[in-house]
Structures are given as C-alpha cells and as structure tokens.
C-alpha atoms as a PDB file:
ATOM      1  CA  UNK A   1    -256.254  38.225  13.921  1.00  0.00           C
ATOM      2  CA  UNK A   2    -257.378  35.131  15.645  1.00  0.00           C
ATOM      3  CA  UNK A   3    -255.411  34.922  18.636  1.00  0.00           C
ATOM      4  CA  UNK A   4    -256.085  31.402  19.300  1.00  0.00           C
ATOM      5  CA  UNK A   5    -254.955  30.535  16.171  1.00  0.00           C
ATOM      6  CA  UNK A   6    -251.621  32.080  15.857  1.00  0.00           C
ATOM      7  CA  UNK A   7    -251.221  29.831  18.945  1.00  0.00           C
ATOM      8  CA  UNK A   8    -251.969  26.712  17.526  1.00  0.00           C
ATOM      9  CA  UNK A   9    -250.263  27.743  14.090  1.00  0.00           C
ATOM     10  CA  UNK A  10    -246.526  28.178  16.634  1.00  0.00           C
ATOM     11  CA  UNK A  11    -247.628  25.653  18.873  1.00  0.00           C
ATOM     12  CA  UNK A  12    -247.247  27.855  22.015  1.00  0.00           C
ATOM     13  CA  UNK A  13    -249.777  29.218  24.497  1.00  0.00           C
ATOM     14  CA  UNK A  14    -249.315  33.104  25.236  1.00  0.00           C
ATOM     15  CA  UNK A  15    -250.003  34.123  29.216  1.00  0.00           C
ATOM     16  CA  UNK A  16    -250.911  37.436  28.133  1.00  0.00           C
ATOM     17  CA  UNK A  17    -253.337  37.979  24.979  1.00  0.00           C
ATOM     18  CA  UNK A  18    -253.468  41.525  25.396  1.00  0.00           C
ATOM     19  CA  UNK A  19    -250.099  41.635  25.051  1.00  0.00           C
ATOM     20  CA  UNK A  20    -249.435  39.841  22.127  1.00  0.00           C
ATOM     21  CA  UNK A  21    -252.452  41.329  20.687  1.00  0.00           C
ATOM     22  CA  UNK A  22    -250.423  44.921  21.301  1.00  0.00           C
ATOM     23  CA  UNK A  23    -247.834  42.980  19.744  1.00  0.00           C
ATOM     24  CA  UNK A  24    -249.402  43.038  16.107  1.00  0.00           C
ATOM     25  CA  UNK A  25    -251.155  46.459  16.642  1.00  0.00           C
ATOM     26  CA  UNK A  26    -250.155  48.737  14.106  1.00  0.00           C
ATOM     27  CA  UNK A  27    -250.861  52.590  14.563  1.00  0.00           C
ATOM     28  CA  UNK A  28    -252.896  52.732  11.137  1.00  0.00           C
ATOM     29  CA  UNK A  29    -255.072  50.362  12.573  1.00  0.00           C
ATOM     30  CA  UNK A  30    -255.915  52.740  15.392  1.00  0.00           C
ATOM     31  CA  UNK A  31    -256.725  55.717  13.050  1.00  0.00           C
ATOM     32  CA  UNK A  32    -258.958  53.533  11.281  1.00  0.00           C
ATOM     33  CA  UNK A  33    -260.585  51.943  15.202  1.00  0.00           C
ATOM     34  CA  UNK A  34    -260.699  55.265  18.070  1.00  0.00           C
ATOM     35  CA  UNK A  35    -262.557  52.402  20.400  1.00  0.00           C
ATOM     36  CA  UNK A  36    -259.808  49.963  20.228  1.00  0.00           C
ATOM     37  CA  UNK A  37    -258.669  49.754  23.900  1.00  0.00           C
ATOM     38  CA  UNK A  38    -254.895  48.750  23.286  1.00  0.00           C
ATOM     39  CA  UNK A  39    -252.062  51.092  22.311  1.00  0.00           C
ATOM     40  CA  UNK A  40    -250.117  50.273  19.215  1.00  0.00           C
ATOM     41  CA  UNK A  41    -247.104  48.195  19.012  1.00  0.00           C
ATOM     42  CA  UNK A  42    -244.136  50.426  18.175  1.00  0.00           C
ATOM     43  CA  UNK A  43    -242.941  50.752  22.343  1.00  0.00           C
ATOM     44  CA  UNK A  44    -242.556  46.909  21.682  1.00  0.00           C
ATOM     45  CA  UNK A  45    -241.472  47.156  18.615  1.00  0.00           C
ATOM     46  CA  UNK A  46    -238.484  49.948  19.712  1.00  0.00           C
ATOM     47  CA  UNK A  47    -237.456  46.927  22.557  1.00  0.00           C
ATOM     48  CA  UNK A  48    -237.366  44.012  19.869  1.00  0.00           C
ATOM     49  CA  UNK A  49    -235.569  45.915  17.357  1.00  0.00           C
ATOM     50  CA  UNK A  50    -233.084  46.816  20.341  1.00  0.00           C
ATOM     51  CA  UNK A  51    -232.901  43.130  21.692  1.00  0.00           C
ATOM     52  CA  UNK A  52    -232.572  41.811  17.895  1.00  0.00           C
ATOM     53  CA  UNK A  53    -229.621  44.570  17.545  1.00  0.00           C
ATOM     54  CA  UNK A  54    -227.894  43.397  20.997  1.00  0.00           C
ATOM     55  CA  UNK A  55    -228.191  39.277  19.725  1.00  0.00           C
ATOM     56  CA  UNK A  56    -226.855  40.358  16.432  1.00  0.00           C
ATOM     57  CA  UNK A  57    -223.957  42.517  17.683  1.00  0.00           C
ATOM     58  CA  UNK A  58    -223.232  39.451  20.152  1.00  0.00           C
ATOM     59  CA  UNK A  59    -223.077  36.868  17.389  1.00  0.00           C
ATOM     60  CA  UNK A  60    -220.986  39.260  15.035  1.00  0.00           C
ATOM     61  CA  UNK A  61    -218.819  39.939  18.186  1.00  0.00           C
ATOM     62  CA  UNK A  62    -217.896  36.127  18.866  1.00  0.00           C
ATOM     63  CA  UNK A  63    -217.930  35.270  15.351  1.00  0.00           C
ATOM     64  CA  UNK A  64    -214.816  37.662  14.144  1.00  0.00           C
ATOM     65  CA  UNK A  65    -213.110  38.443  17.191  1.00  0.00           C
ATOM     66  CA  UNK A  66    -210.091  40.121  15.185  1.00  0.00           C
ATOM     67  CA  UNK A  67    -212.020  43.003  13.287  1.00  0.00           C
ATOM     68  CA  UNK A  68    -208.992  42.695  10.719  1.00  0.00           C
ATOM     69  CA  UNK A  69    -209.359  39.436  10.160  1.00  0.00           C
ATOM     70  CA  UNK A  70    -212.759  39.427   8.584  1.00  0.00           C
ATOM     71  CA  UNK A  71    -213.376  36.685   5.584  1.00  0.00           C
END
C-alpha cells in the first residue's frame, strides 16, 4: 500500500510510517515476505480491539444507566 496515499485519501499526515505501515501488516503477508523488516499488526490490533471495547462499553454505560430499563 502506498503510504502517501492513504494520507492524502484521510487527509492526515502520519509521524510514524513504520508504524502505520505495521498497522496494515497482516501475518500472511509475512509468510509470503521472510525479508520484510516489520512485525505484523495483531499486538496493535489486540490494543485497538481493547480501546474500541473500552469506548463501546463507555457509550453503552452512559447511554442506559438503569440496566432494567433498556428500550
């Protein structure tokens, strides 16, 4: 994937390439490329599954206070 264009596609700059780069890494691809010199992405994809989990729970937490009173 074209970095730079993923950029100008969200309209953000990324500080760290390599990291977003990791970012979209998946493991097959590293079976299929031994030289590639980043690690896959499922240590980041473990923290953004937790973070989504913690936004959702928050949202769901505010939203129906009174678990009885869900509708």
């Amino acid at each position: 994937m074209n970095i730079s264009q993923l950029e100008k596609n969200l309209g953000i700059k990324f500080k760290n390439k390599d990291l977003i780069t990791q970012a979209i890494t998946h493991r097959s691809y590293l079976n299929e490329h031994p030289e590639y010199k980043l690690e896959h992405n499922e240590r980041l994809e473990f923290l953004g599954d937790a973070v989504l989990e913690l936004v959702v729970t928050e949202y769901l937490y505010q939203k129906y206070p009174n678990p009885d009173n869900t509708s």
